[in-house]
N, C-alpha and C. Protein backbone atom coordinates (compact mmCIF):
# COMPACT_ATOMS: atom_id res chain seq x y z
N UNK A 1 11.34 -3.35 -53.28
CA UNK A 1 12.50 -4.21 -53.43
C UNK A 1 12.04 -5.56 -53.96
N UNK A 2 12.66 -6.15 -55.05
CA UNK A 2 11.95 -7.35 -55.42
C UNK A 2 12.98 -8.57 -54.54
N UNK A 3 11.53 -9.36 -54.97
CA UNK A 3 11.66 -10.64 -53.79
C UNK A 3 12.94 -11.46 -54.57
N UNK A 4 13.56 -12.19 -53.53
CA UNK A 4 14.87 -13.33 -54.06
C UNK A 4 14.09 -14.31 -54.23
N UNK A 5 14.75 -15.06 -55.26
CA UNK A 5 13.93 -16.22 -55.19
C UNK A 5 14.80 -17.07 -54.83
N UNK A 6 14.35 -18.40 -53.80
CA UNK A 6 15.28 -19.22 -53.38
C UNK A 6 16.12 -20.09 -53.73
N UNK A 7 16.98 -20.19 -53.70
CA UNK A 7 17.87 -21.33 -54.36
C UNK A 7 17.94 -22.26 -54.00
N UNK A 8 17.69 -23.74 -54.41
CA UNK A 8 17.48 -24.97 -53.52
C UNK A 8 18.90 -25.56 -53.92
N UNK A 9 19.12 -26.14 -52.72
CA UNK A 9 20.31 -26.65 -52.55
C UNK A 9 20.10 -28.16 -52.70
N UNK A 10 20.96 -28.13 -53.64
CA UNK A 10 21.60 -29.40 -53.84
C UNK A 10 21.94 -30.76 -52.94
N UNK A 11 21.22 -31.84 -53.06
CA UNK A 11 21.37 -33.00 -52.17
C UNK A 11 23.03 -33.30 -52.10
N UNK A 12 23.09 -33.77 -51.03
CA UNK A 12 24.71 -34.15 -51.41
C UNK A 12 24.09 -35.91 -51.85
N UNK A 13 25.42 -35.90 -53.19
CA UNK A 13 25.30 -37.38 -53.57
C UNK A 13 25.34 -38.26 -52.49
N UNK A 14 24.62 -39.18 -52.32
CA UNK A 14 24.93 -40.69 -51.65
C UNK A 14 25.91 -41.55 -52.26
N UNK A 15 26.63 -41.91 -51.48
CA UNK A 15 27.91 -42.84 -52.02
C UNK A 15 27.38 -44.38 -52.54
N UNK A 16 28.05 -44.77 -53.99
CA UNK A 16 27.73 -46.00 -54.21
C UNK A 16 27.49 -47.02 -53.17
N UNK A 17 27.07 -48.34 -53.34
CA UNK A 17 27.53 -49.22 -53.33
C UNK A 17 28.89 -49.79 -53.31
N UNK A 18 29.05 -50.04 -54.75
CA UNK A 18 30.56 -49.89 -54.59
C UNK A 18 31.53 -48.89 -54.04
N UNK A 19 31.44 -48.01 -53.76
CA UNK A 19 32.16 -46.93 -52.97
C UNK A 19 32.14 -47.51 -51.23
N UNK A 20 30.93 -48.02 -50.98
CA UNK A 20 31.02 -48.08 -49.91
C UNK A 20 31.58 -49.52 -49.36
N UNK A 21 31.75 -49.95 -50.70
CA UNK A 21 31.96 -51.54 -50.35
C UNK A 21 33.78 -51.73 -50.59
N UNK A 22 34.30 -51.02 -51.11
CA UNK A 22 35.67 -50.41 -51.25
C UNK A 22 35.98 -49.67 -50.03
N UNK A 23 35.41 -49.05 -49.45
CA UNK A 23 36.14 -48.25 -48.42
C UNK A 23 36.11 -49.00 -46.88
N UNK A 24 34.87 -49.97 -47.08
CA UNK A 24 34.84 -50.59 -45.65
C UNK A 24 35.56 -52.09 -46.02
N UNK A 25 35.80 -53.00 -46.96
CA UNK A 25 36.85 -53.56 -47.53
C UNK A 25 37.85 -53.43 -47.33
N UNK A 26 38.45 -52.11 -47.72
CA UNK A 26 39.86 -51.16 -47.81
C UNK A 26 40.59 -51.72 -46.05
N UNK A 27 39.61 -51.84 -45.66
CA UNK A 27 40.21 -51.58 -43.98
C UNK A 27 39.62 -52.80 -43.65
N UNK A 28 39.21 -54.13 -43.65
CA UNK A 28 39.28 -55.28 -43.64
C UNK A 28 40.41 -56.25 -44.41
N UNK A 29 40.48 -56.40 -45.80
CA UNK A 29 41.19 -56.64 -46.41
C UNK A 29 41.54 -56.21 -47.86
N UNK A 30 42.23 -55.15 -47.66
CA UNK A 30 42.10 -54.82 -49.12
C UNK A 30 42.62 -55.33 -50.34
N UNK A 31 42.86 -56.73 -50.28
CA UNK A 31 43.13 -57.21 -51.77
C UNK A 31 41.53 -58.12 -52.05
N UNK A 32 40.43 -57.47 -51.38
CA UNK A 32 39.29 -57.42 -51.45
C UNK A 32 38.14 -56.92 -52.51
N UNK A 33 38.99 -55.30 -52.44
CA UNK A 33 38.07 -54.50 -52.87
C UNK A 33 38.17 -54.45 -54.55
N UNK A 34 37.40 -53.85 -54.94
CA UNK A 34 37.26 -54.06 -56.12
C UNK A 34 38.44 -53.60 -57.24
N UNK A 35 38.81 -53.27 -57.22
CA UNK A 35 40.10 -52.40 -57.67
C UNK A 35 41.27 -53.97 -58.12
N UNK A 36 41.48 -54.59 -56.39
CA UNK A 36 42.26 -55.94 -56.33
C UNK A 36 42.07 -57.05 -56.54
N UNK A 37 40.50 -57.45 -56.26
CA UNK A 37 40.03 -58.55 -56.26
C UNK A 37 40.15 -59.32 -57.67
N UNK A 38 40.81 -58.97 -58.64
CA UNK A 38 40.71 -59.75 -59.98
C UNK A 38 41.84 -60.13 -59.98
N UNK A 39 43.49 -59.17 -59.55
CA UNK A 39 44.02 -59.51 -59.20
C UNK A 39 44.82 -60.35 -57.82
N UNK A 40 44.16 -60.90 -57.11
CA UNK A 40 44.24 -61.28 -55.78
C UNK A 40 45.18 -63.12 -56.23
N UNK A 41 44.85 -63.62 -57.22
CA UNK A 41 45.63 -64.46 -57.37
C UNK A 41 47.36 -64.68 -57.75
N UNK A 42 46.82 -63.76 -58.51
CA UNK A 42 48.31 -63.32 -59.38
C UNK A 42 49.52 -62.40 -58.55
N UNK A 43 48.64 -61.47 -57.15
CA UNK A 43 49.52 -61.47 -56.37
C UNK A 43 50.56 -62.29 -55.36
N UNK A 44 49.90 -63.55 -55.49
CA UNK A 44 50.23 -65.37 -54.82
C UNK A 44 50.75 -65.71 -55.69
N UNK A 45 51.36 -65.46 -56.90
CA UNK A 45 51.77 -66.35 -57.06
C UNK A 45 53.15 -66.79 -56.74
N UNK A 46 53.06 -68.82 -56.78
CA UNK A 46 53.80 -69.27 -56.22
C UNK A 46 53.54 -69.78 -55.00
N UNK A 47 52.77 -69.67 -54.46
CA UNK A 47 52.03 -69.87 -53.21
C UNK A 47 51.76 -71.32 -53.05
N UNK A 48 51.71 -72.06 -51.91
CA UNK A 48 51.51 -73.12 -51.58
C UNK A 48 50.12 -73.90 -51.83
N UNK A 49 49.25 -74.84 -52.30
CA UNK A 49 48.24 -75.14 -51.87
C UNK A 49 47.70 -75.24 -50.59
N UNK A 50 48.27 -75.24 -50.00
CA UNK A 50 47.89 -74.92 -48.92
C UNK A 50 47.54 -73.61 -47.82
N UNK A 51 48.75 -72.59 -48.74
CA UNK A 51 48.15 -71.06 -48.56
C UNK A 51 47.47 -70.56 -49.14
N UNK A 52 46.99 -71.18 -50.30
CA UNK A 52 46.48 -70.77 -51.02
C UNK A 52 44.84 -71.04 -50.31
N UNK A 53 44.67 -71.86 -49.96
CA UNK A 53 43.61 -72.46 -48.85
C UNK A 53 43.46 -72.07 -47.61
N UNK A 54 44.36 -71.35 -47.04
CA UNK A 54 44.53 -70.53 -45.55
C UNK A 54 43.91 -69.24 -46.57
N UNK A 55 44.59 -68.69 -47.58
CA UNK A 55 43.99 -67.49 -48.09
C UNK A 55 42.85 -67.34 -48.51
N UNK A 56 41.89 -67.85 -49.10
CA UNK A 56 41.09 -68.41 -49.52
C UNK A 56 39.48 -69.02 -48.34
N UNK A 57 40.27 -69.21 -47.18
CA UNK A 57 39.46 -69.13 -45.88
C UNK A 57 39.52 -67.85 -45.26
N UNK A 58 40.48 -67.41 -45.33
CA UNK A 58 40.69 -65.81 -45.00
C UNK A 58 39.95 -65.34 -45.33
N UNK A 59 39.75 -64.87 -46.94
CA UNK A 59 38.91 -63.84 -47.81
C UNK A 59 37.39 -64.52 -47.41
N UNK A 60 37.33 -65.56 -47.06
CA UNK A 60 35.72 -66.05 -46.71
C UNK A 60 35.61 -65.24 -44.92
N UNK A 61 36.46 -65.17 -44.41
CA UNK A 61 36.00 -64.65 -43.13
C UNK A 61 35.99 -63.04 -43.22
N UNK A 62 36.78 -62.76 -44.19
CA UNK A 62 36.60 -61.09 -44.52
C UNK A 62 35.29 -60.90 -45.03
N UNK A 63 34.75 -61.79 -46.07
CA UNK A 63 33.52 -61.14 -46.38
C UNK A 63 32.52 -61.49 -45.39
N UNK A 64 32.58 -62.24 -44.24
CA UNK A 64 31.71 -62.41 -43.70
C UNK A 64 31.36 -61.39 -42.25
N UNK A 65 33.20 -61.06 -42.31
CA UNK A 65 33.03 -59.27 -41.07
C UNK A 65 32.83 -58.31 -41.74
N UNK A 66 32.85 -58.07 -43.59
CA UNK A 66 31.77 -56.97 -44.32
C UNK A 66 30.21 -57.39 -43.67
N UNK A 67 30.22 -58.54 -44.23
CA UNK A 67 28.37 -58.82 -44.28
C UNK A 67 28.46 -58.23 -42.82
N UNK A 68 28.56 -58.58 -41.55
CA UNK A 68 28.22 -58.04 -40.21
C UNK A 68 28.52 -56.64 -39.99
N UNK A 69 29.28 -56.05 -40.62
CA UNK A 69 29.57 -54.79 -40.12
C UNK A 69 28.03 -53.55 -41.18
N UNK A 70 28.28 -54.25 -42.79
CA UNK A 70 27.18 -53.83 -43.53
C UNK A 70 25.69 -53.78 -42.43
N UNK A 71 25.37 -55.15 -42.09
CA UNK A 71 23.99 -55.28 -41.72
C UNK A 71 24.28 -54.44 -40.33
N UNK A 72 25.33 -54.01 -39.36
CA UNK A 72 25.15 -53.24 -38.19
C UNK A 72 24.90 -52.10 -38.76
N UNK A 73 25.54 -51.60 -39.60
CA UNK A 73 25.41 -50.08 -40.43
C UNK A 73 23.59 -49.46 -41.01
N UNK A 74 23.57 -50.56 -41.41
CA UNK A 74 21.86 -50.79 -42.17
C UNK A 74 20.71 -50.91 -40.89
N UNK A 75 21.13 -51.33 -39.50
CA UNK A 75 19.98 -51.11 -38.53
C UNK A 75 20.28 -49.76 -38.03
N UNK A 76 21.93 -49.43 -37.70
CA UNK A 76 22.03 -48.06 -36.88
C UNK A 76 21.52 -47.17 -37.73
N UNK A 77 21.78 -47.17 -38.97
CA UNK A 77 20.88 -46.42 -40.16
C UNK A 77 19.54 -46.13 -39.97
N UNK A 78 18.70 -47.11 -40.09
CA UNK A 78 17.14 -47.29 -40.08
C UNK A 78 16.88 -47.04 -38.68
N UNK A 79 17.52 -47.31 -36.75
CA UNK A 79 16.80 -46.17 -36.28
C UNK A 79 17.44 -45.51 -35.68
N UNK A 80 18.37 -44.51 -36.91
CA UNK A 80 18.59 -43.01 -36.44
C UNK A 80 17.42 -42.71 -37.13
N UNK A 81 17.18 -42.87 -38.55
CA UNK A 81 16.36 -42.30 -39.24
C UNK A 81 14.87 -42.57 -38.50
N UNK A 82 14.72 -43.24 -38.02
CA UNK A 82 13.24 -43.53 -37.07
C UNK A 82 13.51 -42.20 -35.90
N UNK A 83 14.08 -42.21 -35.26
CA UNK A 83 14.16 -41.14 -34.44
C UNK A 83 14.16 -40.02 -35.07
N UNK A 84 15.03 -39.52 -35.76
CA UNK A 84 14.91 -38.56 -36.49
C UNK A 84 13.19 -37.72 -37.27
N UNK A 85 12.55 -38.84 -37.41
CA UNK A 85 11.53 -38.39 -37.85
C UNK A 85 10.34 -38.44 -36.55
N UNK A 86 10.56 -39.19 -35.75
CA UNK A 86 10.12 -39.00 -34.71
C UNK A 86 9.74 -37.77 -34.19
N UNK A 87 11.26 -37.26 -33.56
CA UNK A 87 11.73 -35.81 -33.26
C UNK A 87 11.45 -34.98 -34.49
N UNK A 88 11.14 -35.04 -35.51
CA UNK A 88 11.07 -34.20 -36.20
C UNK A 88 9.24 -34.04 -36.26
N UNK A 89 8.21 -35.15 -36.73
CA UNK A 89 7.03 -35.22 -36.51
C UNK A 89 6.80 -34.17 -34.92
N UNK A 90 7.21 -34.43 -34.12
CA UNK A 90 6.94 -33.99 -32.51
C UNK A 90 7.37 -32.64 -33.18
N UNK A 91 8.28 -32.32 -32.78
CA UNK A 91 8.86 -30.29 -33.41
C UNK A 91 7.90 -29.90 -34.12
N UNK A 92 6.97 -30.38 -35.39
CA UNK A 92 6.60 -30.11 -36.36
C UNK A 92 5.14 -29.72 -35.43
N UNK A 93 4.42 -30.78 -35.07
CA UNK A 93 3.07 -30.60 -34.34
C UNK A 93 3.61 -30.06 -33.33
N UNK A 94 4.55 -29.50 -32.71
CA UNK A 94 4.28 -28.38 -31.76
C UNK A 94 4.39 -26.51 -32.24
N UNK A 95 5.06 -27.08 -33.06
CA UNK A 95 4.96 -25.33 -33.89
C UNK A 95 3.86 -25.42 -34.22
N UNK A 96 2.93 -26.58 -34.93
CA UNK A 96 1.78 -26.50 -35.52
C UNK A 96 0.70 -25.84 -34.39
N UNK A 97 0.89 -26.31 -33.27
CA UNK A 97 0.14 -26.03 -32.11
C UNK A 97 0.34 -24.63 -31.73
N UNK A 98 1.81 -24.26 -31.70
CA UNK A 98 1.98 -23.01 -30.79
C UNK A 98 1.27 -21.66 -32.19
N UNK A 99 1.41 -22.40 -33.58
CA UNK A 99 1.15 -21.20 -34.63
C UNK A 99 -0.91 -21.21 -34.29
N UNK A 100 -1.25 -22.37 -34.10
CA UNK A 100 -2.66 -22.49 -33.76
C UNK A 100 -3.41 -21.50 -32.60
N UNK A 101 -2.54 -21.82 -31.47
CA UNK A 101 -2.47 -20.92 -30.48
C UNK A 101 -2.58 -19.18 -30.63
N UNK A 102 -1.52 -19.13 -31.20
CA UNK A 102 -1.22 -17.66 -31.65
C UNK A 102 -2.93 -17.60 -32.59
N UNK A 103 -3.10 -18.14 -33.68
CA UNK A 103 -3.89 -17.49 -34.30
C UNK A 103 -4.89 -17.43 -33.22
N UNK A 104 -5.61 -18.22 -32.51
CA UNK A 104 -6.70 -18.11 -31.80
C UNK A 104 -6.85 -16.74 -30.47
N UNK A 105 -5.57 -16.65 -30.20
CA UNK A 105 -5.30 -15.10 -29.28
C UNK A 105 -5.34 -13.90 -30.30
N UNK A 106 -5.30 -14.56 -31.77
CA UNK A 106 -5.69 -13.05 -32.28
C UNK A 106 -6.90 -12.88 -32.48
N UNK A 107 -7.25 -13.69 -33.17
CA UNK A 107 -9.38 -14.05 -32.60
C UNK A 107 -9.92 -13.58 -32.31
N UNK A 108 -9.20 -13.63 -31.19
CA UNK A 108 -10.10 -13.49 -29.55
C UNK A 108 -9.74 -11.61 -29.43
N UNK A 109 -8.90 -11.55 -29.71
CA UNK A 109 -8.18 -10.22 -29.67
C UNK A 109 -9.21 -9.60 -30.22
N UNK A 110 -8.99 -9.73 -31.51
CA UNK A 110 -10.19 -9.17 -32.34
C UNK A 110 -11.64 -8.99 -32.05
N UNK A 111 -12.31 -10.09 -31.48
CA UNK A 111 -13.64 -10.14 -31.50
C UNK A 111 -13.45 -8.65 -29.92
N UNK A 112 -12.59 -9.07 -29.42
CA UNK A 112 -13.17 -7.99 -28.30
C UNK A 112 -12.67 -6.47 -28.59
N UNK A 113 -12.12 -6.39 -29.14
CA UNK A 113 -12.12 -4.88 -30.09
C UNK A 113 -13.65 -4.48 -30.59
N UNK A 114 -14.26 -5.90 -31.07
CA UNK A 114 -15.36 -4.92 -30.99
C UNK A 114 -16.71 -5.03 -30.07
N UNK A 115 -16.06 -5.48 -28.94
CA UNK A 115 -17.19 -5.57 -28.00
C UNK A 115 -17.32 -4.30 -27.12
């Protein structure tokens, strides 16, 4: 029977930047995201100088609960992925061990077959 040969699967894409900066935007303020932000004036208009200055402090405190929510995302990121390889290094050297094991009981197996 001939052998299959394996099919490697496909990474799933990683989401932009901008993708990700649109979707966590989207749900802060979305005349933020990129899509709005060019228009964000022209939706005011008529607007007070002075709302225009309440708005305008606004969009500064929105980007500043992106920046905090980004940089919480970017440590819980970095250590899942530390654990992850952690637990994965550990799994790895214990199969390495238990396949070590095994070979050495066959060894041994062997040598006394012919004793």
């Amino acid at each position: 029977m001939p052998k299959r040969k394996k099919q490697r699967k496909q990474a799933v894409p990683m989401p932009t930047a901008q993708e990700l900066y649109d979707l966590w935007m989207s749900q802060i303020e979305p005349e933020l995201t990129t899509q709005n932000i060019d228009h964000a004036d022209e939706m005011h208009a008529g607007e007070t100088p002075e709302e225009r200055t309440a708005r305008y402090a606004w969009y500064t405190e929105a980007f500043q609960i992106f920046d905090n929510h980004r940089k919480a995302v970017d440590l819980a990121v970095q250590k899942e992925y530390s654990r992850f390889a952690r637990e994965t290094g550990k799994a790895a050297e214990k199969k390495q061990k238990q396949n070590d094991q095994q070979a050495l009981e066959n060894i041994d197996q062997a040598i006394s077959t012919f004793s």
